[in-house]
Protein backbone atom coordinates (compact mmCIF):
# COMPACT_ATOMS: atom_id res chain seq x y z
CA UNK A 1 161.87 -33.61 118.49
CA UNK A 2 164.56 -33.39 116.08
CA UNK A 3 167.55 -30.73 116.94
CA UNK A 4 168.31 -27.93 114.86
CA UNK A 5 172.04 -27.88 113.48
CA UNK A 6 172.61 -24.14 112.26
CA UNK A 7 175.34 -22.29 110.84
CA UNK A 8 175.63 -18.93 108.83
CA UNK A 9 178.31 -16.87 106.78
CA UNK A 10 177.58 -13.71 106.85
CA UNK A 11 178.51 -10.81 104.22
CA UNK A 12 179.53 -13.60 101.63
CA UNK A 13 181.11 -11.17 98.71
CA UNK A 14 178.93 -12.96 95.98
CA UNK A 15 175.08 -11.61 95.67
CA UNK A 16 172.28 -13.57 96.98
CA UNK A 17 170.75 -14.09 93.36
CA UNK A 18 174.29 -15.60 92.00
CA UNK A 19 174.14 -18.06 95.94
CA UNK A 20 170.53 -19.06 94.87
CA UNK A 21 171.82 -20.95 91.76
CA UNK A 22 173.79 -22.86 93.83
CA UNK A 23 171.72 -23.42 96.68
CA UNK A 24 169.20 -24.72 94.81
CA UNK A 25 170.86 -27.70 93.64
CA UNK A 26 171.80 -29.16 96.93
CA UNK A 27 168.15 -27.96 98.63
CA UNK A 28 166.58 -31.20 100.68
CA UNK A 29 168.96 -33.32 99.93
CA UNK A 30 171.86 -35.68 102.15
CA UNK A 31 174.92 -33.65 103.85
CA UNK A 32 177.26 -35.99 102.30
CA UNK A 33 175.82 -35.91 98.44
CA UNK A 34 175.33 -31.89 98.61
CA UNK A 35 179.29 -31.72 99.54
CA UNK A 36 179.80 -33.85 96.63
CA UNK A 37 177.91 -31.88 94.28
CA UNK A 38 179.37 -28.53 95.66
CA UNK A 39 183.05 -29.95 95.59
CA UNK A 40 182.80 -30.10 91.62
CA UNK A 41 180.10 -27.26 91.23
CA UNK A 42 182.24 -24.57 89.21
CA UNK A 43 180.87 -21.42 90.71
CA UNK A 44 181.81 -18.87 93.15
CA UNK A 45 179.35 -19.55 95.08
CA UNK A 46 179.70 -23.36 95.57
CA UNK A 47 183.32 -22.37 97.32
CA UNK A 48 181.75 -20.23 100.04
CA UNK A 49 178.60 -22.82 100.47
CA UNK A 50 180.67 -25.98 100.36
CA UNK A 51 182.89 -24.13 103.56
CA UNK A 52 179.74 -23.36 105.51
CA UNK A 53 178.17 -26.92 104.71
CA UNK A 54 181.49 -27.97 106.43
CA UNK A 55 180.93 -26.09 109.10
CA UNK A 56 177.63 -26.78 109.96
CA UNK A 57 178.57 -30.90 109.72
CA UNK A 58 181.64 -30.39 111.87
CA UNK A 59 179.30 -28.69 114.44
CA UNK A 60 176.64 -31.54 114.15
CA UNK A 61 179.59 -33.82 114.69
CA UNK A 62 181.13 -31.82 117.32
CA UNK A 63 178.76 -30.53 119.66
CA UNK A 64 175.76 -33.04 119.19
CA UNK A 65 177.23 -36.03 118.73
CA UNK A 66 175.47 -36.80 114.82
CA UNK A 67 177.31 -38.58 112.29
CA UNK A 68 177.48 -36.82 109.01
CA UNK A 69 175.85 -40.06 107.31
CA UNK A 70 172.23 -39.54 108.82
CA UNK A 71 172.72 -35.51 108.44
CA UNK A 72 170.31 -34.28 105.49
CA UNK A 73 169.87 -29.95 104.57
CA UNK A 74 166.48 -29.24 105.96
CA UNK A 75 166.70 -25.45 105.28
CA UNK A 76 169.13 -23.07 103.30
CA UNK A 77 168.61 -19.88 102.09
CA UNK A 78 170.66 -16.68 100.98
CA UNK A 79 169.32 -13.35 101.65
CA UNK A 80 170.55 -9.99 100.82
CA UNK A 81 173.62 -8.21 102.37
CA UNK A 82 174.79 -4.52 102.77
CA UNK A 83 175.40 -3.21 98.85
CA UNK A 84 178.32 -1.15 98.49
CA UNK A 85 178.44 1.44 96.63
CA UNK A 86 181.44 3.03 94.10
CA UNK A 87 180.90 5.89 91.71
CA UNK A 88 182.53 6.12 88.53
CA UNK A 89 182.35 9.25 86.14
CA UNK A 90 181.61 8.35 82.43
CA UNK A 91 182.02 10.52 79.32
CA UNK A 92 180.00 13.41 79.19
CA UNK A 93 179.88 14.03 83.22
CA UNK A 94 177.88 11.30 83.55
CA UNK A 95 177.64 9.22 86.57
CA UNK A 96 178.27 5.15 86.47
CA UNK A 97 177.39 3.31 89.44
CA UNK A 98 179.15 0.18 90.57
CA UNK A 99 177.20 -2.41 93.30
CA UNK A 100 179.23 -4.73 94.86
CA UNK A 101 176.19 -6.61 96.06
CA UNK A 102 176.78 -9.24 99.22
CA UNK A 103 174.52 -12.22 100.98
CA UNK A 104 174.08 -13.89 104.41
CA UNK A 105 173.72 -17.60 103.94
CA UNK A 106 172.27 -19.94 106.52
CA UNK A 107 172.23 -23.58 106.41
CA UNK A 108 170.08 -25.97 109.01
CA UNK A 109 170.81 -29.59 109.07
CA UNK A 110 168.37 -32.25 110.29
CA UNK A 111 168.86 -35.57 110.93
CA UNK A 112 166.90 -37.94 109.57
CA UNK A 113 164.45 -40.04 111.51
């Protein structure tokens, strides 16, 4: 049975749709390649993914004894976060809302048989 390596970030300050476009590049493929492609990725995002891809290898490493070589992204998603929420008055007494929109991101890593 192959083990589980899990590891999320939770309340990420970038939205879950702007974490998607990142996520999706790396999706299926090797540990080693999607830290590659997220060191030189220039988005937000890629910062805050790259760090929890680190994690989750260092934990593999760590705790279950799996070299980061045979360690491949079997599941990632980003979901939605908490939205704060600011008010700003426009001209005219209107009301301007400002979302500051957050994620949770969780990353399993497999390794491969």
């Amino acid at each position: 049975m192959a083990t589980d390596i899990r590891a999320k970030l939770s309340y990420c300050g970038v939205s879950a749709q702007k974490a998607r476009l990142v996520i999706d590049l790396v999706r299926g493929k090797p540990a080693v390649e999607a830290l590659n492609i997220l060191k030189f990725t220039p988005k937000v995002a890629a910062r805050h993914v790259h760090k929890l891809l680190l994690s989750a290898v260092a934990n593999a490493e760590e705790n279950f004894g799996v070299s980061r070589d045979d360690l491949y992204i079997y599941k990632i998603t980003a979901d939605e976060a908490p939205t704060r929420k600011w008010r700003r008055f426009g001209a005219r007494g209107r009301f301007k809302p400002i979302l500051r929109r957050s994620s949770h991101i969780t990353i399993v890593l497999r390794e491969q048989q």
